[in-house]
C-alpha atoms as a PDB file:
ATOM      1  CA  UNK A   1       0.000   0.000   0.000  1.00  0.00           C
ATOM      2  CA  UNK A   2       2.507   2.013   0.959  1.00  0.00           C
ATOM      3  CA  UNK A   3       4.934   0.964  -2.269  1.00  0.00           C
ATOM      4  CA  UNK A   4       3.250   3.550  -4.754  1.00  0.00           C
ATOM      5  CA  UNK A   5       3.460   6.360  -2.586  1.00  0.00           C
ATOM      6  CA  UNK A   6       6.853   5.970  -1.770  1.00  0.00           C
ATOM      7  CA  UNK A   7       8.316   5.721  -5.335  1.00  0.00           C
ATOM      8  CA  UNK A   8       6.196   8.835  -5.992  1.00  0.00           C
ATOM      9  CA  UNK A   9       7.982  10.609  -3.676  1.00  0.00           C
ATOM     10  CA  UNK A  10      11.372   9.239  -4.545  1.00  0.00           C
ATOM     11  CA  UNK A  11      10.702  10.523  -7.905  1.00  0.00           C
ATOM     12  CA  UNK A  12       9.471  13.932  -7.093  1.00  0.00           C
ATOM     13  CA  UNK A  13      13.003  13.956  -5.695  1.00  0.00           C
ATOM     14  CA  UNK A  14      15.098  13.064  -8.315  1.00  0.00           C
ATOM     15  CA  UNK A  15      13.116  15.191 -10.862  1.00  0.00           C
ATOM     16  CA  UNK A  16      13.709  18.284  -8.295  1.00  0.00           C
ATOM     17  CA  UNK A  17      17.442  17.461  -7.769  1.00  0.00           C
ATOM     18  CA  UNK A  18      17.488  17.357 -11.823  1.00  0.00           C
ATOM     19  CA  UNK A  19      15.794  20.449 -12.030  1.00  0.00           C
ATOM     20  CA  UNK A  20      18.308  22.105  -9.640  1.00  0.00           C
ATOM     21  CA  UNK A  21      21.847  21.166 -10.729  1.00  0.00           C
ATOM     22  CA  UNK A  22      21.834  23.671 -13.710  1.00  0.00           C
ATOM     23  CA  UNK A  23      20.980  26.580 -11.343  1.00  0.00           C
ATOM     24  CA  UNK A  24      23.595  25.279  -8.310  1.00  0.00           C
ATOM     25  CA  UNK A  25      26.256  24.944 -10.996  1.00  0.00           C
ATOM     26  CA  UNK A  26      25.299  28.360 -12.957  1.00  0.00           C
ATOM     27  CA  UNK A  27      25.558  30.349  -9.688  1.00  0.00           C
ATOM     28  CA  UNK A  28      28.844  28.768  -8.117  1.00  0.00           C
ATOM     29  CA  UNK A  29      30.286  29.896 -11.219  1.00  0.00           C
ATOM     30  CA  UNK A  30      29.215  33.696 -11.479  1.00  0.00           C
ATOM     31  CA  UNK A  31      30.551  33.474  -7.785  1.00  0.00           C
ATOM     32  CA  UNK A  32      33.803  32.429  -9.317  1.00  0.00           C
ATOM     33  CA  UNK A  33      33.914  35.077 -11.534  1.00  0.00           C
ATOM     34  CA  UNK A  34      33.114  37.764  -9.151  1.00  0.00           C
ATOM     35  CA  UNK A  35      35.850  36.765  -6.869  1.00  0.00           C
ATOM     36  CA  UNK A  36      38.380  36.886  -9.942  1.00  0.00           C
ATOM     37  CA  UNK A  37      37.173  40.508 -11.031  1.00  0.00           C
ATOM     38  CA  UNK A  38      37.408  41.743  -7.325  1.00  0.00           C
ATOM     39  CA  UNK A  39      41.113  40.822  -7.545  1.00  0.00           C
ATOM     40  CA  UNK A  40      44.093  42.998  -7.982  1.00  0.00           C
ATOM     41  CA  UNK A  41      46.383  42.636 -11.614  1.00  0.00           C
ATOM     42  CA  UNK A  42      49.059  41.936  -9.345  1.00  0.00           C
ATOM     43  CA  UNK A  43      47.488  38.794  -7.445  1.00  0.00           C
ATOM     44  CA  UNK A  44      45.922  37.089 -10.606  1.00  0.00           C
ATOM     45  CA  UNK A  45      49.718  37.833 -11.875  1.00  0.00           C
ATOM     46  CA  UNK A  46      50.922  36.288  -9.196  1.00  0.00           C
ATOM     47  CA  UNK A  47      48.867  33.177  -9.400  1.00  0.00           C
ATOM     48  CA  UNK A  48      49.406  32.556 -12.955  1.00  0.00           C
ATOM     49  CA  UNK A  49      53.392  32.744 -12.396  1.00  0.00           C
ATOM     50  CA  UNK A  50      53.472  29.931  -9.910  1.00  0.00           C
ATOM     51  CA  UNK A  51      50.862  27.908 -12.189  1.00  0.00           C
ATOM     52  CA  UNK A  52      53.775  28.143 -14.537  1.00  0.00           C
ATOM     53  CA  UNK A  53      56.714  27.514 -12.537  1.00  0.00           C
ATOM     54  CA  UNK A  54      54.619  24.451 -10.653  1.00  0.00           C
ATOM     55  CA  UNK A  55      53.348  23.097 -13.702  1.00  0.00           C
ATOM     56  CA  UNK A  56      57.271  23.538 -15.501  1.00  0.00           C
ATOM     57  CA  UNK A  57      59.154  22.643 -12.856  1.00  0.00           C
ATOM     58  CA  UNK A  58      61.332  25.846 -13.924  1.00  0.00           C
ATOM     59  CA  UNK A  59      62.664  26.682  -9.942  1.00  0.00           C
ATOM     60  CA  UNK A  60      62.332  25.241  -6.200  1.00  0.00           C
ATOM     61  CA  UNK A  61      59.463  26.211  -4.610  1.00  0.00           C
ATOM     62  CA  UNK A  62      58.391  29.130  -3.048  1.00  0.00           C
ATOM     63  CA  UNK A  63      59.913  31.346  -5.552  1.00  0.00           C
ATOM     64  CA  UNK A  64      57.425  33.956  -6.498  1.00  0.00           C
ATOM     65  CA  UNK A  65      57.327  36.063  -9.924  1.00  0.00           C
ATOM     66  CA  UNK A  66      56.543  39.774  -9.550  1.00  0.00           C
ATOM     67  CA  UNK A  67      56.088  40.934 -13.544  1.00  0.00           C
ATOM     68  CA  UNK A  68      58.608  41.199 -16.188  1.00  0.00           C
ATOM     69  CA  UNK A  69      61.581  43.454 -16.312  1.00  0.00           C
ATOM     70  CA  UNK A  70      62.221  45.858 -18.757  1.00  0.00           C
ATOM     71  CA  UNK A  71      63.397  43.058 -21.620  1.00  0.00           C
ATOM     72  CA  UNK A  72      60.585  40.793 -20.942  1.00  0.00           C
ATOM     73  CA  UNK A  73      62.366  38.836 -18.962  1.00  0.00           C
ATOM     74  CA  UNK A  74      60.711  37.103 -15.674  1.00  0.00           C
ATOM     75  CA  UNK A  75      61.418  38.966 -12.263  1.00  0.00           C
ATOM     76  CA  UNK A  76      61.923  37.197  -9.090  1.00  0.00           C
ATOM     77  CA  UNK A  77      60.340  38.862  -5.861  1.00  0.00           C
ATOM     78  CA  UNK A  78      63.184  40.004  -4.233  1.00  0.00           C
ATOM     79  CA  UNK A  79      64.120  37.546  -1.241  1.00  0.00           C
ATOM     80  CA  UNK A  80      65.254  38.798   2.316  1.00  0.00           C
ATOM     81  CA  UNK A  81      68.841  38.697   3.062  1.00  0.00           C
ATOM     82  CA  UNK A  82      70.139  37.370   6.286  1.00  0.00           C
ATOM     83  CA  UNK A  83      73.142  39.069   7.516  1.00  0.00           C
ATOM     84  CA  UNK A  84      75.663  36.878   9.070  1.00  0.00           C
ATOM     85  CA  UNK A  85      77.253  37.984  13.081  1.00  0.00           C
ATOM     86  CA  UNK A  86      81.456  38.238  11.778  1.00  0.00           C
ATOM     87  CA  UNK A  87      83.537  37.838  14.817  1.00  0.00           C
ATOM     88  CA  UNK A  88      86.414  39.451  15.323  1.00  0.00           C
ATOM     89  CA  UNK A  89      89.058  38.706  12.317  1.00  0.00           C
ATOM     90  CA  UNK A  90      91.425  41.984  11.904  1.00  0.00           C
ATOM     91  CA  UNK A  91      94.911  40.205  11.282  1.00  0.00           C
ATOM     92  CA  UNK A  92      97.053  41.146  13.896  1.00  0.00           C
ATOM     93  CA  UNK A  93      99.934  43.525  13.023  1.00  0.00           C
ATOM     94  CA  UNK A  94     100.204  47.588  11.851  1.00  0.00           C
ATOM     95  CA  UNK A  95      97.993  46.906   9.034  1.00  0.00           C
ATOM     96  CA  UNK A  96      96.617  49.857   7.023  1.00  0.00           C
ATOM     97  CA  UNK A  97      93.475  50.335   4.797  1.00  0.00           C
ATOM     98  CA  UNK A  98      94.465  50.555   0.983  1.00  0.00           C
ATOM     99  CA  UNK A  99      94.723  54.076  -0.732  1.00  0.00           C
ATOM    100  CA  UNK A 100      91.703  53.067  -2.724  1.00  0.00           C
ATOM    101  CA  UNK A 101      87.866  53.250  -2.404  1.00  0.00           C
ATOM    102  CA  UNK A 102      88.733  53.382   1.482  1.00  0.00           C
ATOM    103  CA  UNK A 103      89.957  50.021   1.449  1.00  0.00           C
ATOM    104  CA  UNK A 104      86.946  48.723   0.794  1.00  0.00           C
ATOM    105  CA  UNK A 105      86.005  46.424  -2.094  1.00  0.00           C
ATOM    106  CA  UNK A 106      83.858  43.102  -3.073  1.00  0.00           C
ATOM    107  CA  UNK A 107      84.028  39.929  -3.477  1.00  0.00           C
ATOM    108  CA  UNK A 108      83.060  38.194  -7.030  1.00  0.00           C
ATOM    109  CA  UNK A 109      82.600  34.585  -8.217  1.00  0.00           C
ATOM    110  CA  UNK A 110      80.604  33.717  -5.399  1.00  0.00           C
ATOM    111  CA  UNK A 111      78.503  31.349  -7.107  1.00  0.00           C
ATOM    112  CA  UNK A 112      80.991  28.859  -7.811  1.00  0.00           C
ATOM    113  CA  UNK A 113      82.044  28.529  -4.474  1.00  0.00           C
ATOM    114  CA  UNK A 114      78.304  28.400  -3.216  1.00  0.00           C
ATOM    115  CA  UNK A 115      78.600  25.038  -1.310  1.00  0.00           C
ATOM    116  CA  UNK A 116      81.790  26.414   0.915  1.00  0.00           C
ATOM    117  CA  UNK A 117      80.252  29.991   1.416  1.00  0.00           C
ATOM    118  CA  UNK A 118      76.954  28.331   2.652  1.00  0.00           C
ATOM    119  CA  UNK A 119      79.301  25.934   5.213  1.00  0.00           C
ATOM    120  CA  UNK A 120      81.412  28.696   6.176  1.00  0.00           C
ATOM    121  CA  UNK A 121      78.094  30.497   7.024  1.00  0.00           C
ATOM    122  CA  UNK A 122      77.056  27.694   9.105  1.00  0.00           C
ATOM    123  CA  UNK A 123      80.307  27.647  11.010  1.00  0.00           C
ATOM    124  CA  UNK A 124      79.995  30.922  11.900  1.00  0.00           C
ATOM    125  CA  UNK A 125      76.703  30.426  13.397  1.00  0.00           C
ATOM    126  CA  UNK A 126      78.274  28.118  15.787  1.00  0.00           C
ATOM    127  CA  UNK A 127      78.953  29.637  19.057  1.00  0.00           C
ATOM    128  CA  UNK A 128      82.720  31.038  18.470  1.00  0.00           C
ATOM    129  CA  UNK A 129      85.414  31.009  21.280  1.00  0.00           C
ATOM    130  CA  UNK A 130      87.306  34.053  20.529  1.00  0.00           C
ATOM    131  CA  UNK A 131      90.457  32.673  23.208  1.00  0.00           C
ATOM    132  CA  UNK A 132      90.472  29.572  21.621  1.00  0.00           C
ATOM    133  CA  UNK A 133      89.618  29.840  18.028  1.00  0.00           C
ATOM    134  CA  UNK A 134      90.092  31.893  15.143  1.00  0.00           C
ATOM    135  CA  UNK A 135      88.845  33.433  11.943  1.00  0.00           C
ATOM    136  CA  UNK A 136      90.815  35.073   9.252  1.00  0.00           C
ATOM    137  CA  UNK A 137      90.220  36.011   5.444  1.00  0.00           C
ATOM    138  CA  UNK A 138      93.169  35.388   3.190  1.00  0.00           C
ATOM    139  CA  UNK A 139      94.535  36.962  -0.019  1.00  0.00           C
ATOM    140  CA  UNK A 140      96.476  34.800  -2.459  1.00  0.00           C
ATOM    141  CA  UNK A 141      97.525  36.233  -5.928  1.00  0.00           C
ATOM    142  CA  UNK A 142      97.246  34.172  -8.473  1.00  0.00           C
ATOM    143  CA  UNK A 143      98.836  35.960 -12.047  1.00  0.00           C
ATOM    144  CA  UNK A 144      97.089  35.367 -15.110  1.00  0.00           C
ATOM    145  CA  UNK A 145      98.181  37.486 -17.428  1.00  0.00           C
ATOM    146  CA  UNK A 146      95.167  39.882 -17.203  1.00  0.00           C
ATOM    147  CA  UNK A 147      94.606  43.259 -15.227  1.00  0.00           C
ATOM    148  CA  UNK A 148      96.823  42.286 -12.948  1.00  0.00           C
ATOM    149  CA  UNK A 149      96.042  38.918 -12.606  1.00  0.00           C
ATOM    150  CA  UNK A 150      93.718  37.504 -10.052  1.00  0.00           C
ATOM    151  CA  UNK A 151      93.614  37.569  -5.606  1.00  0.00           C
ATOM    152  CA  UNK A 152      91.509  35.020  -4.552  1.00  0.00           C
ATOM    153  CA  UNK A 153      89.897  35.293  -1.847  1.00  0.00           C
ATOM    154  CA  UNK A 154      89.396  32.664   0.947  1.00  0.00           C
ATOM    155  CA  UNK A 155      88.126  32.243   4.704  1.00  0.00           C
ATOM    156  CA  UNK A 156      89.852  29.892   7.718  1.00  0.00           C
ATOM    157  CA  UNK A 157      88.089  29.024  10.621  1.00  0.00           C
ATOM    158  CA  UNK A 158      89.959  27.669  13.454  1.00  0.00           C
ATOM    159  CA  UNK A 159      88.245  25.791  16.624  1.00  0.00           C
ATOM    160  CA  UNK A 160      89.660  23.512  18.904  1.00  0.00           C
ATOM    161  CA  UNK A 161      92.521  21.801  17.259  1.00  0.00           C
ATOM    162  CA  UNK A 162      90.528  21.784  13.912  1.00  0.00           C
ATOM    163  CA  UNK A 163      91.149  24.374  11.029  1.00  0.00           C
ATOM    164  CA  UNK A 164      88.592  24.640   8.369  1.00  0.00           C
ATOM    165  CA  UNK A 165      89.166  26.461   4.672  1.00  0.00           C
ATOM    166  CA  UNK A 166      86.825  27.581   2.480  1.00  0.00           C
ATOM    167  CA  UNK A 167      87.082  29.254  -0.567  1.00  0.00           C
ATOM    168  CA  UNK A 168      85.151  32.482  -1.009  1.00  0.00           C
ATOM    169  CA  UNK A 169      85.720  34.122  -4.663  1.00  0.00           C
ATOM    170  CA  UNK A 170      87.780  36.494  -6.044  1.00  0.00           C
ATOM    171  CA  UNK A 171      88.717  40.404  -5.367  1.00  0.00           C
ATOM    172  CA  UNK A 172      86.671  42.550  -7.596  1.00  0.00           C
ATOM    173  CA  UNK A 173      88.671  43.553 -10.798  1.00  0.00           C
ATOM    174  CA  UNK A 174      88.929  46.731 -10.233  1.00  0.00           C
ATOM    175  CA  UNK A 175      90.925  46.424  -6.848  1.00  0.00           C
ATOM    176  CA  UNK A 176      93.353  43.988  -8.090  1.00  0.00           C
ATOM    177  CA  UNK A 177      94.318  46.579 -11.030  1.00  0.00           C
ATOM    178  CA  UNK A 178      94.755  49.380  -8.986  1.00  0.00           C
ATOM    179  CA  UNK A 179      96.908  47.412  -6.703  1.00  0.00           C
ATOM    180  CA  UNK A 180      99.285  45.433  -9.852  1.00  0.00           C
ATOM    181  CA  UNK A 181      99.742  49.743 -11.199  1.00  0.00           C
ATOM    182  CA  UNK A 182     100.407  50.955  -7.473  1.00  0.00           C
ATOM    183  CA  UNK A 183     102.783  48.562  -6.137  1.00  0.00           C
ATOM    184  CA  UNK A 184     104.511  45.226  -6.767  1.00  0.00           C
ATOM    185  CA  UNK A 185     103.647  42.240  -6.686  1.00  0.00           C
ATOM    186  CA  UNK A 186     105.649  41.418  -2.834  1.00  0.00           C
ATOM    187  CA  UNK A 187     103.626  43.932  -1.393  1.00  0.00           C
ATOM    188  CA  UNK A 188     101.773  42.005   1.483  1.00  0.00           C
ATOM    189  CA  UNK A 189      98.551  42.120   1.694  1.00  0.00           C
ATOM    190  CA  UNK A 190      95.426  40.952   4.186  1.00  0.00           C
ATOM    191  CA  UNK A 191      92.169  41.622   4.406  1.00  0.00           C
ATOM    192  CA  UNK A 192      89.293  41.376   6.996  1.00  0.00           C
ATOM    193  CA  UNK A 193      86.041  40.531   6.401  1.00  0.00           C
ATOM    194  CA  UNK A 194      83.431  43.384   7.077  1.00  0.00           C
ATOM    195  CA  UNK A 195      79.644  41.861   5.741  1.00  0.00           C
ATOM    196  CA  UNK A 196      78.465  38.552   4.284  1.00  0.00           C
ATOM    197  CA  UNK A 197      75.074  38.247   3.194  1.00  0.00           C
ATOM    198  CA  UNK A 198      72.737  35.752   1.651  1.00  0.00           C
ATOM    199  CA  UNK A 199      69.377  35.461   0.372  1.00  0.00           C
ATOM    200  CA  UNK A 200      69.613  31.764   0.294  1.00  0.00           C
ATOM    201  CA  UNK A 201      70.920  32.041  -3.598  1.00  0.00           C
ATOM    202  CA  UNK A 202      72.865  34.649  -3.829  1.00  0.00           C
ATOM    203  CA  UNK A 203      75.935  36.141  -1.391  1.00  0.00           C
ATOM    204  CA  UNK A 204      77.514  39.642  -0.683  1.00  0.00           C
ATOM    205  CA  UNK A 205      80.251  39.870   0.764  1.00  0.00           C
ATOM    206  CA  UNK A 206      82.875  42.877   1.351  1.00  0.00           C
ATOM    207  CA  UNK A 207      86.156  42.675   2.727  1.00  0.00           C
ATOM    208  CA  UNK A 208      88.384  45.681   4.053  1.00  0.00           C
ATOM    209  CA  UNK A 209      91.503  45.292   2.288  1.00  0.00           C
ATOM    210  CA  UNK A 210      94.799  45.946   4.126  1.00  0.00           C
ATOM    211  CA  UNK A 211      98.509  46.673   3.614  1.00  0.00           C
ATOM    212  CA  UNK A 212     101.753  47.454   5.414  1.00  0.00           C
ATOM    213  CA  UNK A 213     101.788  51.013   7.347  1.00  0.00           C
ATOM    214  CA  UNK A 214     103.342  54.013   5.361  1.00  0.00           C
ATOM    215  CA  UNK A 215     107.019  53.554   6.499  1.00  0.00           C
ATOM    216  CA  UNK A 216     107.050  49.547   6.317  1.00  0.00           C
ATOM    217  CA  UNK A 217     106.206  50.026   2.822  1.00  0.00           C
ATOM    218  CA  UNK A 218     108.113  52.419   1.334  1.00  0.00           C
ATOM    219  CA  UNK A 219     110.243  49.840  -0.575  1.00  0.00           C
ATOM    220  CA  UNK A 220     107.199  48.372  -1.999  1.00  0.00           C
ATOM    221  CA  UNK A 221     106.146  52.025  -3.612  1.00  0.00           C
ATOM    222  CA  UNK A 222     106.442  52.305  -7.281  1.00  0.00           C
END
């Protein structure tokens, strides 16, 4: 008896459910689209760039896209760079800044020594007994033929009895010319590390270059 009305009812249903879809699925999308025009450019930007880069597999993740630069190229948002505590590492000695820029100058190649910058980093985050251990930047010349020829630069770490090197880069061109047309090449020369820097892909880092006092290196002058 009871059948009949039943299936009615469960039909009624279905037909109303049928009847409804359309409608649910018409407004869900016009809610969509509202939510895309209240948007900013920028975010909608944005979103597409890390479609692209997700979908491409083009960098690591969580590297954003901003717009395009001025040759249509893809610009990174700019990533915040952690500045690294330097202990004290002035060689010892009557060390002078060099006649040039104020002594100051940068370091270049970075990238290619990215795996010992990022380990020298980590040993400096270590804690750092200044009695006990030591930390000094070293200048080596190595001639080329060019400008002067090259000054690499590299970092040692001292703790305990263990003494770690790493290699840095190089002394920015322009340095290591004015120094082969000032003086010769037995001038001695040291350096101490003023800022290092990274963003987590790139590096700055700036040393204070030094030389002998006035009167210890008079026989060096040109």
């Amino acid at each position: 008896m009871h059948d009949p009305l039943i299936q009615a009812l469960f039909m009624c249903v279905l037909v109303m459910a049928a009847v409804a879809a359309p409608s649910i699925s018409s407004s869900l999308e016009r809610t969509k689209q509202a939510k895309m025009r209240e948007c900013p450019v920028e975010t909608l930007q944005m979103a597409a760039n890390q479609a692209i880069v997700a979908k491409e597999g083009l960098d690591p993740p969580g590297l954003l896209w901003v717009g395009r630069d001025s040759a249509g190229l893809r610009r990174p948002a700019p990533a915040e760079w952690i500045e690294s505590a330097i202990p004290l590492n002035r060689p010892e000695g009557n060390w002078v800044a060099w006649r040039f820029r104020g002594g100051k100058a940068s370091v270049k190649g970075t990238q290619q020594h990215s795996g010992e910058i990022d380990a020298f980093i980590r040993a400096l985050e270590k804690p750092f007994d200044s009695l006990h251990g030591l930390m000094e930047i070293e200048l080596q010349r190595e001639p080329d033929g060019l400008h002067g020829g090259i000054i690499s630069v590299g970092a040692t770490v001292i703790s305990g009895n263990r003494a770690s090197h790493y290699s840095l880069g190089r002394l920015d061109s322009v340095a290591t010319s004015w120094l082969a047309s000032t003086y010769g090449s037995d001038l001695p020369i040291a350096a101490e590390l003023v800022r290092l820097a990274s963003n987590g892909r790139h590096y700055r880092i700036e040393i204070a270059c030094l030389m002998p006092s006035r009167g210890q290196r008079a026989q060096y002058a040109l």
